[in-house]
C-alpha atoms as a PDB file:
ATOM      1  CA  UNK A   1       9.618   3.069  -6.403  1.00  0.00           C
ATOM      2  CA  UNK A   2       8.236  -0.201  -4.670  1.00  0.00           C
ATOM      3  CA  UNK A   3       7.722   2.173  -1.549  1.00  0.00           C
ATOM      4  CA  UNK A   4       5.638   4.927  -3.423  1.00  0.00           C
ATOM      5  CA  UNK A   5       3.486   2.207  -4.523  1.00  0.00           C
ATOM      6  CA  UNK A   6       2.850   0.411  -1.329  1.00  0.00           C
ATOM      7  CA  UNK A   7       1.758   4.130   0.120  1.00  0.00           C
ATOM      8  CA  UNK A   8      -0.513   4.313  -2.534  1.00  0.00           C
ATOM      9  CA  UNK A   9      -2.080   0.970  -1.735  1.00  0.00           C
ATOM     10  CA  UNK A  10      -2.061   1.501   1.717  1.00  0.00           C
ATOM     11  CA  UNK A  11      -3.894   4.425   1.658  1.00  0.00           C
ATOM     12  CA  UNK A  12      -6.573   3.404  -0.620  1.00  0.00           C
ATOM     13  CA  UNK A  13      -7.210   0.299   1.666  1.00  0.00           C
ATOM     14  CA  UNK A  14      -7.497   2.807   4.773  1.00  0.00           C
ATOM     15  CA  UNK A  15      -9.884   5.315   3.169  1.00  0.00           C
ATOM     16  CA  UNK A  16     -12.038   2.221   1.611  1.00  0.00           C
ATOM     17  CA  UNK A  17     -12.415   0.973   4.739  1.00  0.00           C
ATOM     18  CA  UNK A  18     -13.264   3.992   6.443  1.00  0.00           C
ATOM     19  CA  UNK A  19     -16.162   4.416   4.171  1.00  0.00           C
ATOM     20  CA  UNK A  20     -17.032   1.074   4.813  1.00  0.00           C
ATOM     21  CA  UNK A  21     -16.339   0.180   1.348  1.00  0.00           C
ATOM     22  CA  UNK A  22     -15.725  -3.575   0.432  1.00  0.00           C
ATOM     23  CA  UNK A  23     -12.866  -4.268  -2.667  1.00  0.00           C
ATOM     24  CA  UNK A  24     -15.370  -5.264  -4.747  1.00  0.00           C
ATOM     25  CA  UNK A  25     -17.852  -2.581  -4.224  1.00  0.00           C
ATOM     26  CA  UNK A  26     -14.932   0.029  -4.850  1.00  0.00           C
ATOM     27  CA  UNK A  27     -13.877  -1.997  -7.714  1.00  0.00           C
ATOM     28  CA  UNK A  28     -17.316  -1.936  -9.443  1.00  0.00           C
ATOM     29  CA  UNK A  29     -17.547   2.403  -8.379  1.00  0.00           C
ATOM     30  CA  UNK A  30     -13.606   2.454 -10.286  1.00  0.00           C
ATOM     31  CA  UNK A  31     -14.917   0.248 -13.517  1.00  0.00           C
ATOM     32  CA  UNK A  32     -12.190  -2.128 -12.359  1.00  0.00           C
ATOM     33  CA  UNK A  33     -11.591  -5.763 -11.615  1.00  0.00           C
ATOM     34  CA  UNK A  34     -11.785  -6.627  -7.619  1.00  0.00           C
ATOM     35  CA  UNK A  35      -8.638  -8.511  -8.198  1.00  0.00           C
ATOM     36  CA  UNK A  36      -7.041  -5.521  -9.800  1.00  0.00           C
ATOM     37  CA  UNK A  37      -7.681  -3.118  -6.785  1.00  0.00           C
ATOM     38  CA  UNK A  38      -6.928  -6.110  -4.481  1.00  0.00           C
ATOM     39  CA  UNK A  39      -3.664  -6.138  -6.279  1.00  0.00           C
ATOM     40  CA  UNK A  40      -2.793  -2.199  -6.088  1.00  0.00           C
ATOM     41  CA  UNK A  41      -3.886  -2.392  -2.345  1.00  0.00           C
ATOM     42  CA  UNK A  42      -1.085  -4.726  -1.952  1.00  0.00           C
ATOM     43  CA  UNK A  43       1.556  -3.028  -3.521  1.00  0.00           C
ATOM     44  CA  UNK A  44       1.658  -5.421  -6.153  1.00  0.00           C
ATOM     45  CA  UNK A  45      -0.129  -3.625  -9.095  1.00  0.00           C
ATOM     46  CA  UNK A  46       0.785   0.270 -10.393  1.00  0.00           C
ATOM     47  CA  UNK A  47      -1.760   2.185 -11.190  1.00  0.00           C
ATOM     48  CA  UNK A  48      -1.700   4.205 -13.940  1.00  0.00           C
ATOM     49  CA  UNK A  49      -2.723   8.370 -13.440  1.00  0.00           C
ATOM     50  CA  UNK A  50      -6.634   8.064 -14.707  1.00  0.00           C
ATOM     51  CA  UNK A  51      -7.200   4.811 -12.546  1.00  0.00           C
ATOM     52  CA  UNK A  52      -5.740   7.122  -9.546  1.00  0.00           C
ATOM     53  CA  UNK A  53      -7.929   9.507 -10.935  1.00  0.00           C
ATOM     54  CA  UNK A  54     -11.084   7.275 -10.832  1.00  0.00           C
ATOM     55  CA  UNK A  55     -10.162   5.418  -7.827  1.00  0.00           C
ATOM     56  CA  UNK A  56     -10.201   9.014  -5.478  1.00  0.00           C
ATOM     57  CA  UNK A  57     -12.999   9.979  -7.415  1.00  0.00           C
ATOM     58  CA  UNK A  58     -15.028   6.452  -6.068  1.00  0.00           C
ATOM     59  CA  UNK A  59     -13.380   7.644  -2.718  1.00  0.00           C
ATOM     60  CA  UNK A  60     -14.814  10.814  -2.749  1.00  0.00           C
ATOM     61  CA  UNK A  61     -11.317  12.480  -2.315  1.00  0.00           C
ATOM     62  CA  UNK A  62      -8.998  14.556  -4.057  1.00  0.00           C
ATOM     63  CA  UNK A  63      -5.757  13.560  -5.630  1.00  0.00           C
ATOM     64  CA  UNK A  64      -3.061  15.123  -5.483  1.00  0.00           C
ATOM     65  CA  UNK A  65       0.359  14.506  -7.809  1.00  0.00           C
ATOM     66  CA  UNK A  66       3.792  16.210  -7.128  1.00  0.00           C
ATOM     67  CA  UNK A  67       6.837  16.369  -8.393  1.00  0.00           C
ATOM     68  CA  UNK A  68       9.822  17.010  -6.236  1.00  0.00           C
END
């Protein structure tokens, strides 16, 4: 589970910074604490579903959940 959760971090890090997006600018889009998105960036925080939700929504992306 520690894997799935460093994807997740990683990839939020690499599309905020392809938007040019600092932490705390895509903490304040997510409602969120800059330490809290630090956090899930590195692995060390899981998000729940609607702070996904809000964090791809910031990102202008969609998210997509499966179940395998």
């Amino acid at each position: 589970d520690i894997i799935f959760i460093m994807e997740i971090g990683n990839r939020v890090k690499e599309l905020r910074k392809s938007l040019g997006l600092t932490q705390k600018e895509l903490a304040k889009l997510c409602r969120i604490d800059q330490g809290d998105l630090s956090k899930i960036e590195n692995g060390l925080l899981n998000p729940t579903l609607s702070l996904l939700v809000r964090i791809s929504k910031a990102l202008n992306k969609d998210l997509n959940v499966e179940i395998k």
